[in-house]
Protein backbone atom coordinates (compact mmCIF):
# COMPACT_ATOMS: atom_id res chain seq x y z
CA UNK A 1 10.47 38.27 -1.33
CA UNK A 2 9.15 41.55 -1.42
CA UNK A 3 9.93 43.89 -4.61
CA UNK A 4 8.67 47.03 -6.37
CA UNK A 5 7.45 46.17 -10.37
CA UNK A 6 8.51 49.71 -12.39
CA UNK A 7 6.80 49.49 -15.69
CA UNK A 8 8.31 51.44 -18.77
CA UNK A 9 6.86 53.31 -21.09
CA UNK A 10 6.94 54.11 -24.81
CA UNK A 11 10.73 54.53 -25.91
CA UNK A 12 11.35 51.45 -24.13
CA UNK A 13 10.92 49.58 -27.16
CA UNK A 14 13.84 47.52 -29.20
CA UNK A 15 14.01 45.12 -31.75
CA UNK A 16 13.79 41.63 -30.28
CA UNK A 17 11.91 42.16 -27.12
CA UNK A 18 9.83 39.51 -25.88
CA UNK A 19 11.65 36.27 -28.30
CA UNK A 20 13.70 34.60 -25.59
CA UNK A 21 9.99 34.73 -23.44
CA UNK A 22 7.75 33.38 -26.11
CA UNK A 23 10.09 31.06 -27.41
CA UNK A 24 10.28 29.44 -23.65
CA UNK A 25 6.88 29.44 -22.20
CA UNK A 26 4.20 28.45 -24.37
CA UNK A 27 1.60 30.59 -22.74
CA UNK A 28 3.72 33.89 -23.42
CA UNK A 29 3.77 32.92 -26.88
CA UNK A 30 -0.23 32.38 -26.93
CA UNK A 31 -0.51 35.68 -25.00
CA UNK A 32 1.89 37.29 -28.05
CA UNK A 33 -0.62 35.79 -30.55
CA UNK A 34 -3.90 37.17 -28.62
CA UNK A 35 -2.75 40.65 -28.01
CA UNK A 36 -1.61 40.66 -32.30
CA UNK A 37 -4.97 39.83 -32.82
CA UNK A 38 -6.82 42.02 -30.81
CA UNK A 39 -4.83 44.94 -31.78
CA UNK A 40 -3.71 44.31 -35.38
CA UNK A 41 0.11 44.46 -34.85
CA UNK A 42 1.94 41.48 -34.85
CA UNK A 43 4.19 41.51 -31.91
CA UNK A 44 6.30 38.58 -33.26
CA UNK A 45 6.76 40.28 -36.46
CA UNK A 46 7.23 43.76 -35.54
CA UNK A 47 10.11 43.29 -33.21
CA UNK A 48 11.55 39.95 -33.04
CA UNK A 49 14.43 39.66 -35.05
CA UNK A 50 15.83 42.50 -35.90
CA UNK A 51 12.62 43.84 -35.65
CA UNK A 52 10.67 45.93 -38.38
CA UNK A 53 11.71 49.28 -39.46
CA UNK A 54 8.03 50.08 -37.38
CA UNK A 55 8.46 49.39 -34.60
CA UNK A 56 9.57 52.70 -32.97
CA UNK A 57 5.92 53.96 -34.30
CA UNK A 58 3.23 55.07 -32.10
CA UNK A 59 1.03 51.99 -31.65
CA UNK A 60 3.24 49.75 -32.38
CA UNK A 61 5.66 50.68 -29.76
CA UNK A 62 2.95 51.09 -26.94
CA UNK A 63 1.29 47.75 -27.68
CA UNK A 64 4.93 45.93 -28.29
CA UNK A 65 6.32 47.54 -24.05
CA UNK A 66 2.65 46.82 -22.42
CA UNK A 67 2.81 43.30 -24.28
CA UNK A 68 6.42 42.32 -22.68
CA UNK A 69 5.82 44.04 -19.33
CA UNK A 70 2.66 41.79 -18.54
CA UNK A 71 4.46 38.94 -19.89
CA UNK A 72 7.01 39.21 -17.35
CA UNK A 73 4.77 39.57 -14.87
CA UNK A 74 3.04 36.36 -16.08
CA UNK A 75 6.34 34.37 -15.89
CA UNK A 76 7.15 36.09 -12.44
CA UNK A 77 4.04 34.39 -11.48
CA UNK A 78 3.54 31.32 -12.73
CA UNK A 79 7.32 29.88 -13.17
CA UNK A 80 8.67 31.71 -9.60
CA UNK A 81 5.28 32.16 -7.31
CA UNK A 82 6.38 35.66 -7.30
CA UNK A 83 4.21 39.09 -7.91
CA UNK A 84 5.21 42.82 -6.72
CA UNK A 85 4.41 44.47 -3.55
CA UNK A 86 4.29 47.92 -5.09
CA UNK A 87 4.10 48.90 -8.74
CA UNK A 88 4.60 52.25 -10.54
CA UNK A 89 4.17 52.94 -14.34
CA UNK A 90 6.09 55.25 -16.24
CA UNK A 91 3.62 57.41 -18.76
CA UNK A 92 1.87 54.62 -20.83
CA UNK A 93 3.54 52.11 -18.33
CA UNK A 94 0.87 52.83 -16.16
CA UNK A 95 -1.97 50.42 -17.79
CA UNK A 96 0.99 47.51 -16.83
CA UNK A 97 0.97 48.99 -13.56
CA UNK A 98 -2.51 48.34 -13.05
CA UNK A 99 -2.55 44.66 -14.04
CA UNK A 100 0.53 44.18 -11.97
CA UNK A 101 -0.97 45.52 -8.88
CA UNK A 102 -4.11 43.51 -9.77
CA UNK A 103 -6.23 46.52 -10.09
CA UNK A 104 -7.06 45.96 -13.38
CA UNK A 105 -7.26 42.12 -15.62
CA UNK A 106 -4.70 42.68 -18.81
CA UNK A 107 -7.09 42.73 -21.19
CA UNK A 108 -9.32 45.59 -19.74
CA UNK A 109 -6.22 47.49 -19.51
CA UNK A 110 -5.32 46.63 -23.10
CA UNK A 111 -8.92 47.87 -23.96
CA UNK A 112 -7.53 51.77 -21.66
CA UNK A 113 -4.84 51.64 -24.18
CA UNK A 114 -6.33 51.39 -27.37
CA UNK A 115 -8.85 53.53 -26.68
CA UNK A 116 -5.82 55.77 -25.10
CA UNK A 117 -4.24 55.88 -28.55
CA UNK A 118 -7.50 56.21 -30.51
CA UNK A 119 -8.40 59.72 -28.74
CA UNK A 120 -4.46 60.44 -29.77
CA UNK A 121 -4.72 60.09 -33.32
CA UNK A 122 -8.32 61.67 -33.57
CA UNK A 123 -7.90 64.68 -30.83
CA UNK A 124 -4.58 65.49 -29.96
CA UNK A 125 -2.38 68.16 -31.01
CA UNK A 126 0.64 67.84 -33.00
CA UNK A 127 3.49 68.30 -30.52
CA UNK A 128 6.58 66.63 -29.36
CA UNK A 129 8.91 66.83 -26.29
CA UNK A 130 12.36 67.22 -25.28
CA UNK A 131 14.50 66.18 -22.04
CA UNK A 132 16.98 68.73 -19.89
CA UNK A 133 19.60 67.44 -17.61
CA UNK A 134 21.95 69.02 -15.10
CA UNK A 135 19.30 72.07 -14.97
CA UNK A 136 17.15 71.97 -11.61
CA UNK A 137 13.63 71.88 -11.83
CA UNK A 138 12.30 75.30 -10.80
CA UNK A 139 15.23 77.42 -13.25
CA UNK A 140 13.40 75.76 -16.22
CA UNK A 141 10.45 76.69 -14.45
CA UNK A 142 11.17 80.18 -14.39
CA UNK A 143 12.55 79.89 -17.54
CA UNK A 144 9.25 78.48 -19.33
CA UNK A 145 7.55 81.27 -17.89
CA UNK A 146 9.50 84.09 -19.34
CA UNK A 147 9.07 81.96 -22.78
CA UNK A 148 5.52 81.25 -22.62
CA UNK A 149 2.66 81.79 -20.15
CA UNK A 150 0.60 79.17 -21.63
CA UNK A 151 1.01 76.04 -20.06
CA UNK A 152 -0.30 74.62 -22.79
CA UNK A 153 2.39 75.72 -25.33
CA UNK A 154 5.56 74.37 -23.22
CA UNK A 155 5.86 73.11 -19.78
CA UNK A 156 7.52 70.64 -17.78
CA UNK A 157 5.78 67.12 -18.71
CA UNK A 158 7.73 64.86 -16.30
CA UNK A 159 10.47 65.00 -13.28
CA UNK A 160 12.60 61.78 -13.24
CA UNK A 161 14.83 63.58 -11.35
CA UNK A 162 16.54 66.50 -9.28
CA UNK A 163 17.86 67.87 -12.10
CA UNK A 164 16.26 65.53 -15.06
CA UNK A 165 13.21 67.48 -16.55
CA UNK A 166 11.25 66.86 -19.67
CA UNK A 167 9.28 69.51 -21.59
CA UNK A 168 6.45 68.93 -23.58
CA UNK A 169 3.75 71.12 -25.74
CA UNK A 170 3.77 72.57 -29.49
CA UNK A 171 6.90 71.58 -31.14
CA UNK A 172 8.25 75.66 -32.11
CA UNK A 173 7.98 76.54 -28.48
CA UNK A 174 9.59 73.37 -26.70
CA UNK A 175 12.67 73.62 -29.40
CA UNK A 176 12.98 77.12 -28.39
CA UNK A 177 13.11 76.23 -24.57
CA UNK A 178 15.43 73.72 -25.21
CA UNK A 179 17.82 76.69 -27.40
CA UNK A 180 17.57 78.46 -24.19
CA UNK A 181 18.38 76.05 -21.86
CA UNK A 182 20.83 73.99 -23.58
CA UNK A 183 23.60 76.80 -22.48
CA UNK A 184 22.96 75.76 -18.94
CA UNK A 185 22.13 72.02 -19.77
CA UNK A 186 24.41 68.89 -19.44
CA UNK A 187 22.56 67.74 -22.15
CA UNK A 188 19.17 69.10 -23.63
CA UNK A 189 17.67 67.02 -26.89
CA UNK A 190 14.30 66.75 -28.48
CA UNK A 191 12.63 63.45 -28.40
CA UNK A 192 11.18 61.51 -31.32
CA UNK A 193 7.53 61.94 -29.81
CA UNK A 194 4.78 63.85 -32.21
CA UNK A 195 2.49 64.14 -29.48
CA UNK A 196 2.71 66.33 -26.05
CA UNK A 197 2.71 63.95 -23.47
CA UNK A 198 1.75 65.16 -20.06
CA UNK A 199 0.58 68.27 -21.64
CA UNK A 200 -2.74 70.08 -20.65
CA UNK A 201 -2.80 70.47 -24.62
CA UNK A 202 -4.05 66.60 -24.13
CA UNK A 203 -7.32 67.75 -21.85
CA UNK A 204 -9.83 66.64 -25.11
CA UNK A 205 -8.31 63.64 -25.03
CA UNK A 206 -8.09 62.90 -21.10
CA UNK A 207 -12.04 64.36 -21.41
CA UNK A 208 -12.76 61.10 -23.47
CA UNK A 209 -10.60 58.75 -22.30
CA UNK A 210 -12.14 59.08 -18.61
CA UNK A 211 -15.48 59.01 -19.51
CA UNK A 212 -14.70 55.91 -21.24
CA UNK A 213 -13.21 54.54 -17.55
CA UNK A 214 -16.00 55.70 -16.15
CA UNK A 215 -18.70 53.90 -18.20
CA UNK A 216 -16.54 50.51 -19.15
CA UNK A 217 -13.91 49.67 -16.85
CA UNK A 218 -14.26 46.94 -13.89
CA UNK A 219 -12.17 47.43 -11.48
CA UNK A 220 -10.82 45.41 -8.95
CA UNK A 221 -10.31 47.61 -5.63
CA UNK A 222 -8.27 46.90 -3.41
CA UNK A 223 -5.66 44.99 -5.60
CA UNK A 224 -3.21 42.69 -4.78
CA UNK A 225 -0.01 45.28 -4.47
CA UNK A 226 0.09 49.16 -3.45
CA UNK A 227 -0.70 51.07 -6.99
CA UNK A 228 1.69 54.54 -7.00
CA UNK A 229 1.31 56.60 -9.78
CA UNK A 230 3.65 59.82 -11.01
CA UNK A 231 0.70 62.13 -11.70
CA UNK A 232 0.16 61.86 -7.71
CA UNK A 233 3.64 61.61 -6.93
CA UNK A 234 2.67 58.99 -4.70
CA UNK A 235 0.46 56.19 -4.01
CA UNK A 236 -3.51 55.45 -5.55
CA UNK A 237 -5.52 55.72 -1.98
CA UNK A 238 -8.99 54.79 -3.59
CA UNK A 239 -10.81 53.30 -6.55
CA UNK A 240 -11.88 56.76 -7.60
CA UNK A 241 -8.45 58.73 -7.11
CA UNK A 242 -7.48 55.41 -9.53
CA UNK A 243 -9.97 55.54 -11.60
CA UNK A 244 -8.65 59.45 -12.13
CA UNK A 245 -5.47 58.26 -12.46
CA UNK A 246 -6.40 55.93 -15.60
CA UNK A 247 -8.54 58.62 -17.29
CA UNK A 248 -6.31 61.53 -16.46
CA UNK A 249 -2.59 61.23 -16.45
CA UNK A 250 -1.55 61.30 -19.95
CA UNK A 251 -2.36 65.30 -19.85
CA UNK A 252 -0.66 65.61 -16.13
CA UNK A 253 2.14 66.26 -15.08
CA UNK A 254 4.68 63.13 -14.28
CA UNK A 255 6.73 63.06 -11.49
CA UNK A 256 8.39 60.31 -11.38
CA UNK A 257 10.99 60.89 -8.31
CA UNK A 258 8.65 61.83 -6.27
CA UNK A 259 7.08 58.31 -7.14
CA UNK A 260 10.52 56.29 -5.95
CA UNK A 261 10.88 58.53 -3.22
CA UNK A 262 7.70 57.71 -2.21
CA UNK A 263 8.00 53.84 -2.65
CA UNK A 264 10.98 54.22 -0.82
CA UNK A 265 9.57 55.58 2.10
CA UNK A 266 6.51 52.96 2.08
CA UNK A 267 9.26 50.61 2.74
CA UNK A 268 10.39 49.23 -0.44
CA UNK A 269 13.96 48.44 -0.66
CA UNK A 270 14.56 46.02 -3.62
CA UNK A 271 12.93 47.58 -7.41
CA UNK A 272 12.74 45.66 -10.96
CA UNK A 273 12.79 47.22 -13.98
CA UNK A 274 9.44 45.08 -15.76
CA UNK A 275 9.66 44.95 -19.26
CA UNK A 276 12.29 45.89 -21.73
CA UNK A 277 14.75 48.35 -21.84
CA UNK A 278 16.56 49.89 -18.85
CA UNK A 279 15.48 53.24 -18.85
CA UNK A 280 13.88 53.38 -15.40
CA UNK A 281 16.72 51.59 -13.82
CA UNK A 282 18.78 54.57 -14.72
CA UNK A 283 16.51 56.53 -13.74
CA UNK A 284 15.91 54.83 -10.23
CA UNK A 285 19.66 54.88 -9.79
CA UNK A 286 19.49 59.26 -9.76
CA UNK A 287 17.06 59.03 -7.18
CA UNK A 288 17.52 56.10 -4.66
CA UNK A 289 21.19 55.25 -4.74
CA UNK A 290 21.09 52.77 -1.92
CA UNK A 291 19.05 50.61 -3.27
CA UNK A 292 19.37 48.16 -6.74
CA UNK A 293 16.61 47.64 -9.50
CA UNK A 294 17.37 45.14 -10.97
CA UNK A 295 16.82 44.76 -15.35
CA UNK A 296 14.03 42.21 -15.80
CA UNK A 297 13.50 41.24 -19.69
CA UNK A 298 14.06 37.83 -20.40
CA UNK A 299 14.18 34.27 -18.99
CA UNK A 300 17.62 34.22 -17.52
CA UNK A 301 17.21 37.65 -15.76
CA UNK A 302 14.10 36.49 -14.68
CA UNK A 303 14.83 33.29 -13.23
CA UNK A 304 18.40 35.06 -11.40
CA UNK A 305 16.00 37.52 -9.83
CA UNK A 306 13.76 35.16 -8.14
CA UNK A 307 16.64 33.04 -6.74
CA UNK A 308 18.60 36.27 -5.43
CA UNK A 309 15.51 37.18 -3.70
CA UNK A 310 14.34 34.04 -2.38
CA UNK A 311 11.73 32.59 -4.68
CA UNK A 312 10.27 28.99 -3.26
CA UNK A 313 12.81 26.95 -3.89
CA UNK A 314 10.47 24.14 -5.97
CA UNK A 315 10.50 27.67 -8.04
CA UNK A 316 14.33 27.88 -8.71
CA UNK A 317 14.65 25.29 -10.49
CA UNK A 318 13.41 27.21 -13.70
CA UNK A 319 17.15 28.88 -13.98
CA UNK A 320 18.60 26.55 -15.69
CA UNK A 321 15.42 25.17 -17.83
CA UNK A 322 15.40 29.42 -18.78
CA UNK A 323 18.99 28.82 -19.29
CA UNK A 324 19.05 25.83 -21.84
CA UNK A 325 15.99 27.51 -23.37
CA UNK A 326 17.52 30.82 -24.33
CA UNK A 327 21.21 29.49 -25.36
């Protein structure tokens, strides 16, 4: 029963995320009406439905994917007996990523990730980034370096793959990369982001965010499940390499195939995709093509997943009480 938990990030949002859960198992529901509370944005409201025409904002957004995620974990647990051997977020996925590898309780990472978004609004730059595929890594790497020597004006923010890159820094610069590359490109698009993620532009707000770590975040070291994080490229060895991780990778580099590859190696054969959206399933699929991550967003999915892999089989039985739930 062994499986790796990916954990998506912002722009894995959608308009009626998390319904089928809370409308199934009371506790997600409660956990819905905590996190609203805490935070000030009402997760039922925002996106079930239809959804609001906020929910693709900033906050919103973050607090909507990092509500879901941990609520899939929760039903993993409690309805299937199962948690993750391995877990890896993507960008603000990572604060799932620690409560999934039981590295960090959910609300202490909730607590990362407001404060997180706080240091955003009152430090960061304004900035956005932009994604470039069928180019390989190092020509837009020589290519950002004839356009700008200042990392902090355009670079490459994340790998997802061989030839998947996305830049990030002041918006003038990365639109002109992208002008440049786009010739070469498959496909090469600005994203709606006004901040640059994975940017050293970020450093003021990486500066505050781990000295907040530092001086209010328990930790629980060892956790439960291997803890790999893309600013490494590979797995969290130690409490203070994660407490780095927490405080720091918003302004690092991501690379996240380097991440699979390395969960790969570690032994990990079967992924799910923990939250909504199927953005790192894709994404998984251009790296490790022999193996399947499987989509994991609602009840049904859920409850399919823990009987193809083996779940108890007291556990099972939740398929078709998901079923009749969410029909």
């Amino acid at each position: 029963m062994r499986f790796a938990a990916l954990l998506p990030g912002q722009l894995s949002e959608k308009a009626g995320m998390g319904e089928a859960l809370a409308r199934s198992f009371p506790y997600v529901d409660s956990w819905f009406g905590e996190i609203s509370e805490r935070t000030g944005v009402d997760v039922r409201d925002v996106f079930f439905g239809d959804g609001r025409s906020d929910l693709h904002d900033d906050l919103p957004a973050q607090i909507g994917v990092y509500a879901v995620s941990v609520a899939v974990l929760e039903v993993l647990a409690k309805e299937h007996g199962l948690r993750p051997s391995a877990c890896a977020g993507y960008s603000l996925g990572t604060y799932a990523a620690f409560v999934g590898a039981g590295v960090l309780d959910r609300r202490t990472a909730l607590d990362v990730l407001l404060e997180a978004e706080r240091l955003l609004r009152e430090r960061a730059p304004a900035g956005t980034m932009g994604f470039v595929i069928g180019v390989p890594e190092a020509d837009v790497a020589s290519e950002l370096q004839r356009l700008a020597r200042d990392p902090r004006e355009v670079a490459i923010g994340n790998v997802n793959a061989a030839q998947q890159v996305v830049l990030t820094g002041r918006r003038e610069p990365v639109l002109r990369a992208l002008d440049h590359l786009a010739p070469r490109a498959l496909r090469a698009e600005v994203l709606p982001l006004g901040w640059p993620m994975h940017s050293p532009a970020l450093e003021p707000v990486t500066d505050g965010l781990s000295a907040f770590v530092d001086g209010h975040v328990r930790m629980s070291w060892p956790g439960r499940a291997a803890l790999f994080a893309p600013m490494l490229g590979g797995e969290v060895k130690s409490e203070e390499e994660a407490r780095r991780v927490l405080g720091k990778q918003i302004s690092r580099p991501s690379r996240w195939s380097d991440v699979l590859t390395a969960m790969a190696a570690a032994g990990e054969i079967r992924f799910a995709e923990i939250g909504p959206g199927d953005v790192l399933s894709k994404m998984h699929r251009w790296t490790l093509r022999r193996s399947k991550a499987d989509v994991l967003e609602d009840p049904v999915g859920i409850a399919r997943f823990a009987s193809d892999i083996g779940a108890p089989a007291e556990r099972v039985g939740a398929v078709a009480a998901a079923r009749e739930k969410t029909t």
